[in-house]
N, C-alpha and C. Protein backbone atom coordinates (compact mmCIF):
# COMPACT_ATOMS: atom_id res chain seq x y z
N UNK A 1 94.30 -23.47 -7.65
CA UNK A 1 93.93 -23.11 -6.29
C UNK A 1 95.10 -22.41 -5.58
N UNK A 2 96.21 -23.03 -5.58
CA UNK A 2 97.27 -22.22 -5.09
C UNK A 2 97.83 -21.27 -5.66
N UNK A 3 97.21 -20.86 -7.29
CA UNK A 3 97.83 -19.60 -8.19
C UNK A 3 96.92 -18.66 -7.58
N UNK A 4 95.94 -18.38 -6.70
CA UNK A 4 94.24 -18.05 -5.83
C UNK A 4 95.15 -17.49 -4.41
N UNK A 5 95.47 -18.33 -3.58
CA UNK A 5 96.04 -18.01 -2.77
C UNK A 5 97.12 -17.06 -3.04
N UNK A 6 97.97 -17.36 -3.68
CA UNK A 6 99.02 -16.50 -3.99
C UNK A 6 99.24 -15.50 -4.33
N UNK A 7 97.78 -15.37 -5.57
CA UNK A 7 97.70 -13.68 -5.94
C UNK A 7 97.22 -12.65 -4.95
N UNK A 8 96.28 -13.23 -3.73
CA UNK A 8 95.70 -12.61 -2.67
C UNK A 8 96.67 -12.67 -1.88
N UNK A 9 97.94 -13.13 -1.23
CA UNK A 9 99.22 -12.96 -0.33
C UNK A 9 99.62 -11.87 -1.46
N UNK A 10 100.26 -11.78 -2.38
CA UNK A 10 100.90 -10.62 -3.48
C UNK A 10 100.45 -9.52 -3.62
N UNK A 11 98.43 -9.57 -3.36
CA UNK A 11 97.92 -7.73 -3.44
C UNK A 11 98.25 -7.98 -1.99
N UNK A 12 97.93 -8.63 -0.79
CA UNK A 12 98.50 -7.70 0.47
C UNK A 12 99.41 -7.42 0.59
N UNK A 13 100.49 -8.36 0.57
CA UNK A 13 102.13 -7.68 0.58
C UNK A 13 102.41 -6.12 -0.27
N UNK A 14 101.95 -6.86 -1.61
CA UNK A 14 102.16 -5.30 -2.42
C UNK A 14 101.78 -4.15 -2.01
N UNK A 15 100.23 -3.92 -1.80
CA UNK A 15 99.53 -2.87 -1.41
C UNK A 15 99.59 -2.23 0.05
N UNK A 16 99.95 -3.25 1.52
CA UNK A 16 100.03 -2.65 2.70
C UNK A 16 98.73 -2.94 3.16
N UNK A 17 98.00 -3.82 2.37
CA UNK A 17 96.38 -4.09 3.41
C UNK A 17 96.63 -5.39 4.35
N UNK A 18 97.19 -5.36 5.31
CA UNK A 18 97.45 -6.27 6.49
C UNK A 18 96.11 -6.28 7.12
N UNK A 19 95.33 -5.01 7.05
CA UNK A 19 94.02 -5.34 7.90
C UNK A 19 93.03 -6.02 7.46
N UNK A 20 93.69 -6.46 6.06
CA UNK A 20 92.50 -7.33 5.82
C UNK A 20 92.11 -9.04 5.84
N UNK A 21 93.81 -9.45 6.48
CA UNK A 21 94.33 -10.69 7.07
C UNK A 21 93.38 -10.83 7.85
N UNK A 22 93.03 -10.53 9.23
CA UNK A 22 91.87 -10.53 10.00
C UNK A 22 90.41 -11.59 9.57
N UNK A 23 90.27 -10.71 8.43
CA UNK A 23 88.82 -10.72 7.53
C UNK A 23 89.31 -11.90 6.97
N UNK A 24 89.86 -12.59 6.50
CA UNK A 24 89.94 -13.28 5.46
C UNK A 24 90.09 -14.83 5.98
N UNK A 25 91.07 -14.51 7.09
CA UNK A 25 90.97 -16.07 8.41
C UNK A 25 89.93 -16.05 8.59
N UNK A 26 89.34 -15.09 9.15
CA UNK A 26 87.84 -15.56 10.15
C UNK A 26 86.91 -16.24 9.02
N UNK A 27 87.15 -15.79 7.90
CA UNK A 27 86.27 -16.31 6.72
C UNK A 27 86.40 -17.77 6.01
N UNK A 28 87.78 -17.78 5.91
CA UNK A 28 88.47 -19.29 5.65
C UNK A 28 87.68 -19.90 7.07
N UNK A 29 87.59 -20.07 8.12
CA UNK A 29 87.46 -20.69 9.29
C UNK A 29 86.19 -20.69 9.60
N UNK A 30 85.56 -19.63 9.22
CA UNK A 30 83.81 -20.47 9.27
C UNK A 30 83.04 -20.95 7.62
N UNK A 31 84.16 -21.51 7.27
CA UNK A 31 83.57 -21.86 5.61
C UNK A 31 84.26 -23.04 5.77
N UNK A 32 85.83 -23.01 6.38
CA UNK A 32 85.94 -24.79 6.49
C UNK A 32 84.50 -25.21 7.66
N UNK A 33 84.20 -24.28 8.61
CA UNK A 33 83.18 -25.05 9.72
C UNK A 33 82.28 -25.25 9.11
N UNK A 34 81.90 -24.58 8.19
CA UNK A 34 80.31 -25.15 7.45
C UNK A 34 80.33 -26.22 6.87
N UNK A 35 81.68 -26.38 5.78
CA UNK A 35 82.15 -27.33 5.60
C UNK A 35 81.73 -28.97 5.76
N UNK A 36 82.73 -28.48 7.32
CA UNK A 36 83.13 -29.95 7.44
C UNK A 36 81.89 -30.52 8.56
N UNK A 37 81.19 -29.22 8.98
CA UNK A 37 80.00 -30.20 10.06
C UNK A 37 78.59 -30.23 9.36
N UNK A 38 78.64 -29.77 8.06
CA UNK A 38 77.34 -30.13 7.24
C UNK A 38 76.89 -31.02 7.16
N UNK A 39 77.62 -32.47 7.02
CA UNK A 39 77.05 -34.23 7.02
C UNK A 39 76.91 -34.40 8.50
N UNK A 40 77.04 -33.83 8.93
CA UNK A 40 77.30 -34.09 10.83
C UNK A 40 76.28 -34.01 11.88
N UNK A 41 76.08 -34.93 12.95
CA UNK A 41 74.98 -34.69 13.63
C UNK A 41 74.97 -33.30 14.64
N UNK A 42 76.33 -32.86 14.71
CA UNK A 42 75.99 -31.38 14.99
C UNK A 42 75.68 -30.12 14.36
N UNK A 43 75.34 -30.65 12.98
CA UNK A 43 75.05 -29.51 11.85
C UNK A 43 73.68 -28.57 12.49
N UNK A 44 72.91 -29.13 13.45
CA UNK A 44 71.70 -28.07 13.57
C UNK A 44 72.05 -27.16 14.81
N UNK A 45 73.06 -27.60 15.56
CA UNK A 45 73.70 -26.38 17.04
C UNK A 45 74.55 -25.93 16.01
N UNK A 46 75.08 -25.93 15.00
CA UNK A 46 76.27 -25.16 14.51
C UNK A 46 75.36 -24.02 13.72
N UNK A 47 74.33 -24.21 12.81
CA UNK A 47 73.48 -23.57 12.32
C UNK A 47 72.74 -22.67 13.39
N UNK A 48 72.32 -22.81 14.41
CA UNK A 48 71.50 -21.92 15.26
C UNK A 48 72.45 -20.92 15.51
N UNK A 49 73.77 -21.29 15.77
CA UNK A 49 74.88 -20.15 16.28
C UNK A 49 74.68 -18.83 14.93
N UNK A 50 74.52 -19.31 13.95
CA UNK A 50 74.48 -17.85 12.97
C UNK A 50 73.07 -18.05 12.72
């Protein structure tokens, strides 16, 4: 998992795609939210939002 992370920090550094930092948080951050409110009694307001 962390050899995953690392190769994706190594093509941005290497290559100069900083714009794709952006994309890649917002993505980590609604995949931990699906995540972690799936067993949850707010899983059906979190679902209506998308």
């Amino acid at each position: 998992m962390v050899s995953m992370f690392q190769d994706v920090w190594n093509f941005l550094r290497e290559r100069k795609k900083w714009w794709l930092m952006p994309i890649i948080i917002g993505l980590l951050i609604l995949g931990t939210l699906i995540f972690v409110e799936t067993g949850s009694a707010l899983a059906p307001f979190i679902y209506t939002i998308f």
